[in-house]
Protein backbone atom coordinates (compact mmCIF):
# COMPACT_ATOMS: atom_id res chain seq x y z
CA UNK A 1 -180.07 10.54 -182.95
CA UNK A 2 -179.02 12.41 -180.11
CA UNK A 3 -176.29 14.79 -180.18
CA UNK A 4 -174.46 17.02 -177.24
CA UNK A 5 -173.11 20.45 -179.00
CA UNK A 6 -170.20 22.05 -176.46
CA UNK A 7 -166.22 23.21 -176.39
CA UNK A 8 -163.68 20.53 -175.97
CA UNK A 9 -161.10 21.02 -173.47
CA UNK A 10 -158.71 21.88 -175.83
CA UNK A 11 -160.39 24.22 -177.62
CA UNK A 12 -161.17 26.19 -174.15
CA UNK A 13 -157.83 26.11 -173.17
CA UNK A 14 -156.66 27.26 -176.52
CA UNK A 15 -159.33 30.40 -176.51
CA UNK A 16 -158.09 31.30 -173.30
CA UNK A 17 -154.37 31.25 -174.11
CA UNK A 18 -155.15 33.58 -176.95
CA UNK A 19 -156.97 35.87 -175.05
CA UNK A 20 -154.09 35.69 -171.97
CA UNK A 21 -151.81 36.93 -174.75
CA UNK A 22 -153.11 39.46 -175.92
CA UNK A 23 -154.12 40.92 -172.94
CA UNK A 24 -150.58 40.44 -171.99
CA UNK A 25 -149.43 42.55 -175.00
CA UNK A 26 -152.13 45.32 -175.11
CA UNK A 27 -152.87 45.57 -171.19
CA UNK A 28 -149.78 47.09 -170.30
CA UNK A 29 -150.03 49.28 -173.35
CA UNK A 30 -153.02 50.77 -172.50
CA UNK A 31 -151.91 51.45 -168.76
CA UNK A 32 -148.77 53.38 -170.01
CA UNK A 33 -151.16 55.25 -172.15
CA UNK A 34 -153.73 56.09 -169.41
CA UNK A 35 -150.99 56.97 -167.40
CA UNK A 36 -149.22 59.26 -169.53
CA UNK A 37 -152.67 61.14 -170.16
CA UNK A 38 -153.11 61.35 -166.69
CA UNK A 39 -148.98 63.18 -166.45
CA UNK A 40 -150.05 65.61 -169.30
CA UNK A 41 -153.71 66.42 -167.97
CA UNK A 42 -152.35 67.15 -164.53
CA UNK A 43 -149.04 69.23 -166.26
CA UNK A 44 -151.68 71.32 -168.12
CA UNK A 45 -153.69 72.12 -165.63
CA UNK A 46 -150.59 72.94 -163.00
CA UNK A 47 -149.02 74.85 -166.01
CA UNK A 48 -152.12 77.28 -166.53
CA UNK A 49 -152.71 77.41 -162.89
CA UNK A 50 -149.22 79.01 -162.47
CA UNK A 51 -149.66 80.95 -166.00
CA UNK A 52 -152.59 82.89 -164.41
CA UNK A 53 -150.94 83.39 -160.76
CA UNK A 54 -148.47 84.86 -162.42
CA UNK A 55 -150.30 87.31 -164.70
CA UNK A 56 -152.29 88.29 -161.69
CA UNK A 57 -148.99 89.27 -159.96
CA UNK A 58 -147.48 91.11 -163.36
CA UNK A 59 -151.22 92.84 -163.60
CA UNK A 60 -150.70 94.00 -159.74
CA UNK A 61 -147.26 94.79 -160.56
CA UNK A 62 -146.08 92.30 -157.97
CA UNK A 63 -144.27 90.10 -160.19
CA UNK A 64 -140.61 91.84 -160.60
CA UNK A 65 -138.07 93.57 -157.76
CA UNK A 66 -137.75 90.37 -156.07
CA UNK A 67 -133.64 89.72 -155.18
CA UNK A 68 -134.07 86.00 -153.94
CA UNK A 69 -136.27 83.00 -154.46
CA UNK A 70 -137.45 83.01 -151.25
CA UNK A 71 -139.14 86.28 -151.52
CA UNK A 72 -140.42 85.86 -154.93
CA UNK A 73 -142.15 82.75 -153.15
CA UNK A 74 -143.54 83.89 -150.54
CA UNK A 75 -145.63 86.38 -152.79
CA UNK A 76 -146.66 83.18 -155.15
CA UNK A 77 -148.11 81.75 -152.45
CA UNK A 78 -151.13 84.67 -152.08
CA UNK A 79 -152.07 83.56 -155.39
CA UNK A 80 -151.78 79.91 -155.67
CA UNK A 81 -151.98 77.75 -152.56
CA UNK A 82 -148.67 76.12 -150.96
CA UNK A 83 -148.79 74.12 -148.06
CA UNK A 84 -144.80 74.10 -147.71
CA UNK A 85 -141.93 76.10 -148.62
CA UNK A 86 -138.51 74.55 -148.01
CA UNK A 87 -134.56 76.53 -148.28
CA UNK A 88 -132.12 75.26 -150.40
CA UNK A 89 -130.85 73.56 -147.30
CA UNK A 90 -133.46 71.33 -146.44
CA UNK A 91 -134.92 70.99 -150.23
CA UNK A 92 -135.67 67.43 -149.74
CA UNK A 93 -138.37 67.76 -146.90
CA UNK A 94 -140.48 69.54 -150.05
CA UNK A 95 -139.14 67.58 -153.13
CA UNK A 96 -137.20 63.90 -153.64
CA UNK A 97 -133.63 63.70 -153.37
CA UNK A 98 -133.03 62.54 -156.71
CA UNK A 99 -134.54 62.52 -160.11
CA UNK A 100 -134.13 60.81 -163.50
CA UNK A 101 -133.38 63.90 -165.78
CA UNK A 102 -132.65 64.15 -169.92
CA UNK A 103 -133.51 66.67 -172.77
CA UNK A 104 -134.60 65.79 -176.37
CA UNK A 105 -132.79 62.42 -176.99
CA UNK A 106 -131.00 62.27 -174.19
CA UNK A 107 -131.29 59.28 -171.49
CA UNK A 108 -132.57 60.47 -168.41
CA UNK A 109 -129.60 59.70 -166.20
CA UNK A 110 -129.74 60.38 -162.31
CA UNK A 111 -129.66 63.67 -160.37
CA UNK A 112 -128.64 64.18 -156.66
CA UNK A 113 -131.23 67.31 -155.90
CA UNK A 114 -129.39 67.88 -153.00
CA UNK A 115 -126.75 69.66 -155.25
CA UNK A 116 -129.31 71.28 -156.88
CA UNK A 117 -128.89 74.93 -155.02
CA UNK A 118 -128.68 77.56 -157.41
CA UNK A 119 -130.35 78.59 -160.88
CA UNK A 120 -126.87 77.84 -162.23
CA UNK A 121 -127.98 74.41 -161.87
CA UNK A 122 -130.86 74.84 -163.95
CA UNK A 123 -128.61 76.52 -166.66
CA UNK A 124 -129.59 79.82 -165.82
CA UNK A 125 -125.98 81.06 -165.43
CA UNK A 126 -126.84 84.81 -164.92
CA UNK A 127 -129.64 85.05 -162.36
CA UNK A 128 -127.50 84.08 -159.75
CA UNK A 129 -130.41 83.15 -156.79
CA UNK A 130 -130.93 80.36 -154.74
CA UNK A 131 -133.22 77.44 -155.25
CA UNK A 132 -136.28 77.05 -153.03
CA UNK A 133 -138.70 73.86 -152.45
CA UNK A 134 -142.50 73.95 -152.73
CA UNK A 135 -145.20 71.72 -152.25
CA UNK A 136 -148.54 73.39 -153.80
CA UNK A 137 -152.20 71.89 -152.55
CA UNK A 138 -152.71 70.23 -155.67
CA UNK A 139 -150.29 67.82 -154.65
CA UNK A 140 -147.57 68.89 -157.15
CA UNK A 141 -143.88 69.11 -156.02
CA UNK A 142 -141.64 71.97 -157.47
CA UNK A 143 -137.89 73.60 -157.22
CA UNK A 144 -137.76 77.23 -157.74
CA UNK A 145 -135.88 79.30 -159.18
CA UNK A 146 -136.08 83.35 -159.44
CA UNK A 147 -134.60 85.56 -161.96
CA UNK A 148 -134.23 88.94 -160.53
CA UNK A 149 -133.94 90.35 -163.63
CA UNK A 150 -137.54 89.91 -164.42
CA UNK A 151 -139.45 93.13 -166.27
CA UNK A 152 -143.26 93.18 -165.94
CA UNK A 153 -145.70 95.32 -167.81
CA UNK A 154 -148.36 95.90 -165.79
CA UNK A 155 -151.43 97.06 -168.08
CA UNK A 156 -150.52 94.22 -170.22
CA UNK A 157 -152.46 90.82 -170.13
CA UNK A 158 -150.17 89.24 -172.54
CA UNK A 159 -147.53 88.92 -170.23
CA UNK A 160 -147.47 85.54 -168.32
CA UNK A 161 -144.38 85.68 -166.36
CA UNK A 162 -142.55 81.90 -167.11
CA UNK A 163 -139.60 84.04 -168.11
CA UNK A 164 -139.22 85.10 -164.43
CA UNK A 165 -138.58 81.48 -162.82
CA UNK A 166 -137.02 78.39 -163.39
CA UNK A 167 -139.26 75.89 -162.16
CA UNK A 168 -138.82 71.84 -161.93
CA UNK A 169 -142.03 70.22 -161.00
CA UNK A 170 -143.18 66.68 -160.38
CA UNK A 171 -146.95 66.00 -160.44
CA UNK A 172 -147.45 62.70 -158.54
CA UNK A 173 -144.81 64.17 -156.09
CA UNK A 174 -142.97 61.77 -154.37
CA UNK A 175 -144.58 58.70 -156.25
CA UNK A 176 -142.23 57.21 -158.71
CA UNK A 177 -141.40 57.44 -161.70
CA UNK A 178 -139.53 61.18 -161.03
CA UNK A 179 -138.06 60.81 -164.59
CA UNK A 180 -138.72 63.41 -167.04
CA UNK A 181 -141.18 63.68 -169.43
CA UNK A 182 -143.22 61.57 -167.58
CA UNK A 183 -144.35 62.88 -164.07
CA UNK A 184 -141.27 65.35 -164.17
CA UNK A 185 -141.30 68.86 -165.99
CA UNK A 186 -139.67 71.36 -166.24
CA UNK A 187 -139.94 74.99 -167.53
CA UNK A 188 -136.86 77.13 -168.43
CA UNK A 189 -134.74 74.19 -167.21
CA UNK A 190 -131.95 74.37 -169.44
CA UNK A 191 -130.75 71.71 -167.38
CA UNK A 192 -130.26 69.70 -164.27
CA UNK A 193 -127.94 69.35 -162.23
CA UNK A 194 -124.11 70.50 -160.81
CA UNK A 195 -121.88 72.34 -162.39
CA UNK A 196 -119.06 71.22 -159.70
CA UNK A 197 -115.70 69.10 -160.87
CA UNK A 198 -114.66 68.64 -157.81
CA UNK A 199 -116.52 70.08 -154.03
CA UNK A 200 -113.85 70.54 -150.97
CA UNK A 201 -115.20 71.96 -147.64
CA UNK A 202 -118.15 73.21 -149.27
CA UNK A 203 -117.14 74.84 -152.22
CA UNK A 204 -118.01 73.85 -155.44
CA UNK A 205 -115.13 73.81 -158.07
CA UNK A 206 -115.96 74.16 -162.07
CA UNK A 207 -114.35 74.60 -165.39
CA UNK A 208 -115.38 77.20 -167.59
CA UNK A 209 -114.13 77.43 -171.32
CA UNK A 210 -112.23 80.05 -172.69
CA UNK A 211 -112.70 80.89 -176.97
CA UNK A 212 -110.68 83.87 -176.81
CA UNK A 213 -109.09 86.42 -174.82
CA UNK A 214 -111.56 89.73 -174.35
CA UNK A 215 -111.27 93.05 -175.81
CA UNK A 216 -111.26 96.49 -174.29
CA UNK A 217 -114.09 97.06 -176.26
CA UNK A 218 -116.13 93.94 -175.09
CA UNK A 219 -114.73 94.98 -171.38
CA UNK A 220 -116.69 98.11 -171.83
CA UNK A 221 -119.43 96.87 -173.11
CA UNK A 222 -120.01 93.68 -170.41
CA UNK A 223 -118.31 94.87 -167.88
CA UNK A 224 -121.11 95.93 -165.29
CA UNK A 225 -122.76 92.50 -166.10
CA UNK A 226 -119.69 90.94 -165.35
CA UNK A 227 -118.42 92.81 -162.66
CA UNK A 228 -115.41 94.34 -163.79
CA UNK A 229 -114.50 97.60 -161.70
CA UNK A 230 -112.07 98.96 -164.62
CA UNK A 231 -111.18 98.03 -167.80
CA UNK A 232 -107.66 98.67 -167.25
CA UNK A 233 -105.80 99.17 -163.88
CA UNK A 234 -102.44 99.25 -165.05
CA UNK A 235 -99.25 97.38 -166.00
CA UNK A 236 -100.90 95.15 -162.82
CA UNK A 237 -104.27 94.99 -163.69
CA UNK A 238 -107.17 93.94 -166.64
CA UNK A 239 -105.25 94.69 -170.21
CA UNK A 240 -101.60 93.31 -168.52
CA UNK A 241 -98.71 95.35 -169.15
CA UNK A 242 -99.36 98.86 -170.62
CA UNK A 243 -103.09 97.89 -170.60
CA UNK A 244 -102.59 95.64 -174.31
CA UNK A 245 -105.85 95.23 -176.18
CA UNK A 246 -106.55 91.53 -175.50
CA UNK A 247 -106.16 89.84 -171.79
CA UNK A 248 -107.75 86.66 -170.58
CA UNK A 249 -108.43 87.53 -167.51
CA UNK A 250 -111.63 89.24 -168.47
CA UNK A 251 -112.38 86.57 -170.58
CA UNK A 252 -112.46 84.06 -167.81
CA UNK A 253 -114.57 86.18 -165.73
CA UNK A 254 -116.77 86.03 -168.69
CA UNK A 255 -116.35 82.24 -168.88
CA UNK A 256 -117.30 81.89 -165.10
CA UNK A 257 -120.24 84.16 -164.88
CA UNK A 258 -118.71 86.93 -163.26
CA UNK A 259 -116.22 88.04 -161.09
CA UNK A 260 -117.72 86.99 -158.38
CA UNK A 261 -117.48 83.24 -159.90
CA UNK A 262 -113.98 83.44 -159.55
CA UNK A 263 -111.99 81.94 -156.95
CA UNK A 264 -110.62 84.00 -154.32
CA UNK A 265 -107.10 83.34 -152.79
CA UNK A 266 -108.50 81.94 -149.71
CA UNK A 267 -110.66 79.11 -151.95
CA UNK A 268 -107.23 78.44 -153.89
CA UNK A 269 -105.61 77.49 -150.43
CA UNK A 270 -107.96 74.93 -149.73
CA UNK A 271 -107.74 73.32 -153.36
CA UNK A 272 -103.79 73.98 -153.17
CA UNK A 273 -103.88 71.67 -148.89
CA UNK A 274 -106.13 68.84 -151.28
CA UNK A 275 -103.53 68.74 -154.35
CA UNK A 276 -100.60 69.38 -152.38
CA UNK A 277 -100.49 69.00 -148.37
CA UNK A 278 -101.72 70.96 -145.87
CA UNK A 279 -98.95 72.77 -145.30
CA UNK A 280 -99.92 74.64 -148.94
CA UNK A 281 -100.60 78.38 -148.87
CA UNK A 282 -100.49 81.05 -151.63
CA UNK A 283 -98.34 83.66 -151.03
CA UNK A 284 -100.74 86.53 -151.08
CA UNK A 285 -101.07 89.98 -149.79
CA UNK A 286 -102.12 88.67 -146.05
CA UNK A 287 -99.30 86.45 -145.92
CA UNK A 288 -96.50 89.38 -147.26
CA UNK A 289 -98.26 91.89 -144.48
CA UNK A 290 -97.54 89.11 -141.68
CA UNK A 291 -94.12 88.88 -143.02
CA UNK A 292 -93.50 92.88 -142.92
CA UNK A 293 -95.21 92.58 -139.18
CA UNK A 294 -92.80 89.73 -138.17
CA UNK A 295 -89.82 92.26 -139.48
CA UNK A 296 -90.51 94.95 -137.17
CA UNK A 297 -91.08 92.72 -134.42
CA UNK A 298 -87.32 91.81 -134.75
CA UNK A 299 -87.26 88.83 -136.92
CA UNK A 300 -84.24 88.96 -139.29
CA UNK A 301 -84.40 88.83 -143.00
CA UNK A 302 -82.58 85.29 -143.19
CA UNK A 303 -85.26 83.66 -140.22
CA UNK A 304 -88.19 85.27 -142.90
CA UNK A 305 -86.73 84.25 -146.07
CA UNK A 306 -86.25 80.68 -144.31
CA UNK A 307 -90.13 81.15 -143.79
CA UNK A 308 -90.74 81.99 -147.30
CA UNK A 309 -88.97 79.12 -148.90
CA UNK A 310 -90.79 76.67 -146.57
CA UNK A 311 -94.23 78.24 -148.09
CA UNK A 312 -92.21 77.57 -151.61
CA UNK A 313 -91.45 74.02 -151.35
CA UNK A 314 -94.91 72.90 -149.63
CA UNK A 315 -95.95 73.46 -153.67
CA UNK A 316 -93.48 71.99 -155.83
CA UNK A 317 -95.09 68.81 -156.52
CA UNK A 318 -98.79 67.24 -155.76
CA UNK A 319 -100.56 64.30 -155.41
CA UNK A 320 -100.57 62.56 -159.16
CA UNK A 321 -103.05 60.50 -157.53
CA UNK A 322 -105.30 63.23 -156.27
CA UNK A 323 -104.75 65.54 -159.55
CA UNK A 324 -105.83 62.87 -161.74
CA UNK A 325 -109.06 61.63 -159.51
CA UNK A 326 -110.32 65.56 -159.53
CA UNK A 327 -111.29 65.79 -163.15
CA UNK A 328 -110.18 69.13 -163.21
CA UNK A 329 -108.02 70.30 -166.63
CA UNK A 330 -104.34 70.51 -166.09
CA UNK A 331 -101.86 71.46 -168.94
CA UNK A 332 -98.43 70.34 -169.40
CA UNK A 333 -96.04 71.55 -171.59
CA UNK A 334 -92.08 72.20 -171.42
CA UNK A 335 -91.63 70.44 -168.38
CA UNK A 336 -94.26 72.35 -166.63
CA UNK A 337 -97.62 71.40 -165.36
CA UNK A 338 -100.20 73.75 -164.07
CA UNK A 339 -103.81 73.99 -162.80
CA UNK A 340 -104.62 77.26 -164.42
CA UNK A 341 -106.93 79.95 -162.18
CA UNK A 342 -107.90 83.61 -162.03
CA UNK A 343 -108.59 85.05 -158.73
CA UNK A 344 -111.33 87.52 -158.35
CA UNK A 345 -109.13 89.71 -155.57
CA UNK A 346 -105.89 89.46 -157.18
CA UNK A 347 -103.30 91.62 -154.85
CA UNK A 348 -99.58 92.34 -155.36
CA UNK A 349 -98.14 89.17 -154.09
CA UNK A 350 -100.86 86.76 -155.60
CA UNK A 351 -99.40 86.49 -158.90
CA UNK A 352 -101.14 90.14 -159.71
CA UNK A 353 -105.08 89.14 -161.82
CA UNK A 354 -103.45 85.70 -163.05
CA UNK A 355 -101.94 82.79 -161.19
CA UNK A 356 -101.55 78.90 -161.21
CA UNK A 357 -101.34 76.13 -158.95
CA UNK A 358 -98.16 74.17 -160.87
CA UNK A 359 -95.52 71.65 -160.02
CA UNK A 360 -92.44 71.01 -161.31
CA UNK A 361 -91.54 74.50 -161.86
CA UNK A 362 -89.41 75.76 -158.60
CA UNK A 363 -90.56 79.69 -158.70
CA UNK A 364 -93.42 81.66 -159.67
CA UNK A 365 -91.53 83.61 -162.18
CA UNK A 366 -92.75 83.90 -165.64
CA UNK A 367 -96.66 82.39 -164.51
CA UNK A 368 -98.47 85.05 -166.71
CA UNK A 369 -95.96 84.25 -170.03
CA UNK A 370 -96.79 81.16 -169.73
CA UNK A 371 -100.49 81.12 -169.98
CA UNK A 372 -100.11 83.43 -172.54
CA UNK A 373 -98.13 81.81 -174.31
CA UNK A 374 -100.33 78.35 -174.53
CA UNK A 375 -103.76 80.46 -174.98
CA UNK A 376 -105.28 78.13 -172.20
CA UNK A 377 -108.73 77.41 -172.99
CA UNK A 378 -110.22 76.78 -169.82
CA UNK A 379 -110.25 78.87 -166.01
CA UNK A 380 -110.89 77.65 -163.04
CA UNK A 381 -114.55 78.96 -161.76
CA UNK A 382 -116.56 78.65 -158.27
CA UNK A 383 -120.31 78.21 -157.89
């Protein structure tokens, strides 16, 4: 008897489905894997290309001194090869203009890199230097960031030099995914992105928190790192009246960065003309020196004080609308609600070291009281 061995139909068609599934489930699987190999090989090998640029620079004792980015990257680029080098201005000719960012656990969640100017937005909040774009030969995309408080030991091999820069680097460039942990890394990137509550005509607004007042004896001990010219300056100045022992002025220099993260009276005028009208104007040293000028060019005392209580009124009660859409912190209590800020050149007319843009509250009497008195725990900073 004759008989024809062979597959049915079925049975093909079933085989095939079985293998169409599990490639389906494995396929993929193994891609992602390949892939990520491919991220870490090519982070490695970028990593310990810029490990031993650097300790060529600390061994020639080029590595520290730097005071910006810029030049810090220009003498990089004799020891590992860059094709481009783009200002914080025009960081998106060398790097993408936005980025999927997250730590540890956290989601990545989206970053505009055009706000990404400073160290401070890498968390470095006390290098204070600019941010400068790179594209190296290898094809890897970076941000950089200097610290010009690096220290080098020259006759030392051990030193690598990461501690001197921020960097953020993407090694398939401008090719997606740009999300961390995957073609994204970063080293000493505390993290990414803005510090800025609210940006008006260029100036980025923040918040930082205040614990505690500062001591005279923390003053002394921080304040060249912070800026501070004098621990106390009077019944006007740091230490308030009779130069007391606690004073949060100093500690909201300390919660900014600095005293030069402080808003200056001109920056509070432009917040002031966006909560209030344009009209809005501290009344400040300039303003009280135009007065005294207008006085002995024959205006009379009622025409000025007219003057002044125009200035008054322009600030006696802003936009609930705009207040609440700025996200910045604004207290309220007996009847009184205030944006609280130091200014970092305080004069005798701007509310001396401490002021606050307010409403409800016809005069300026009593400002400093009343931030003691409440213990505010935040300050109004600029970055």
């Amino acid at each position: 008897m004759n008989r024809n061995y062979g597959f049915t139909l079925a049975e093909v068609l079933i085989t095939l489905a079985i293998i169409g599934i599990v490639a389906a489930l494995t396929i993929p699987t193994m891609i992602q894997n390949f892939q990520t190999r491919a991220w870490n090989t090519a982070s490695t090998v970028f990593e310990r290309k810029l490990e031993e640029a650097l300790k060529v620079m600390n061994t020639q004792a080029t590595l520290a001194g730097y005071k910006t980015t810029e030049d810090f990257v220009n003498e990089l680029s004799k020891h590992m090869k860059i094709t481009k080098i783009c200002k914080t201005d025009d960081m998106t000719s060398c790097f993408e203009d936005k980025v999927y960012w997250g730590s540890g656990d956290t989601e990545p969640a989206e970053v505009d890199m055009t706000t990404i100017k400073t160290a401070k937005n890498f968390g470095q909040d006390e290098w204070d230097t600019e941010t400068i774009g790179v594209q190296f030969a290898n094809g890897t995309n970076a941000v950089i960031a200097y610290n010009p408080n690096c220290k080098q030991e020259p006759y030392s091999n051990q030193v690598k030099g990461t501690s001197c820069i921020a960097i953020l680097y993407d090694t398939s460039a401008y090719k997606n995914p740009n999300t961390s942990g995957k073609d994204l890394r970063g080293i000493n990137v505390k993290k990414l992105g803005s510090n800025c509550v609210l940006e008006l005509s260029g100036i980025c607004f923040s918040v930082g928190m205040i614990d505690k007042p500062m001591t005279m004896a923390e003053c002394n001990a921080e304040k060249d790192k912070l800026g501070i010219p004098n621990c106390c300056d009077g019944s006007g100045g740091f230490g308030g009246d009779n130069c007391g022992n606690d004073d949060y002025y100093g500690a909201a220099i300390r919660a900014c960065g600095g005293i030069n993260h402080l808003p200056s009276v001109a920056q509070l005028n432009v917040l002031g003309k966006y909560l209030y009208n344009d009209n809005f104007r501290f009344i400040d040293d300039d303003y009280y020196n135009w007065l005294e000028s207008q006085m002995q060019a024959g205006k009379t005392e009622e025409e000025l004080m007219q003057e002044v209580n125009k200035i008054y009124q322009s600030y006696t009660e802003w936009n609930d609308e705009r207040v609440a859409a700025s996200g910045l912190p604004i207290i309220s209590q007996d009847g009184m609600s205030a944006l609280v800020t130091y200014t970092n050149n305080p004069g005798r007319y701007s509310f001396q070291a401490e002021t606050a843009i307010f409403t409800n509250y016809g005069e300026n009497i009593g400002i400093t009281s009343y931030l003691r008195k409440y213990e505010v725990p935040s300050t109004l900073c600029v970055d």
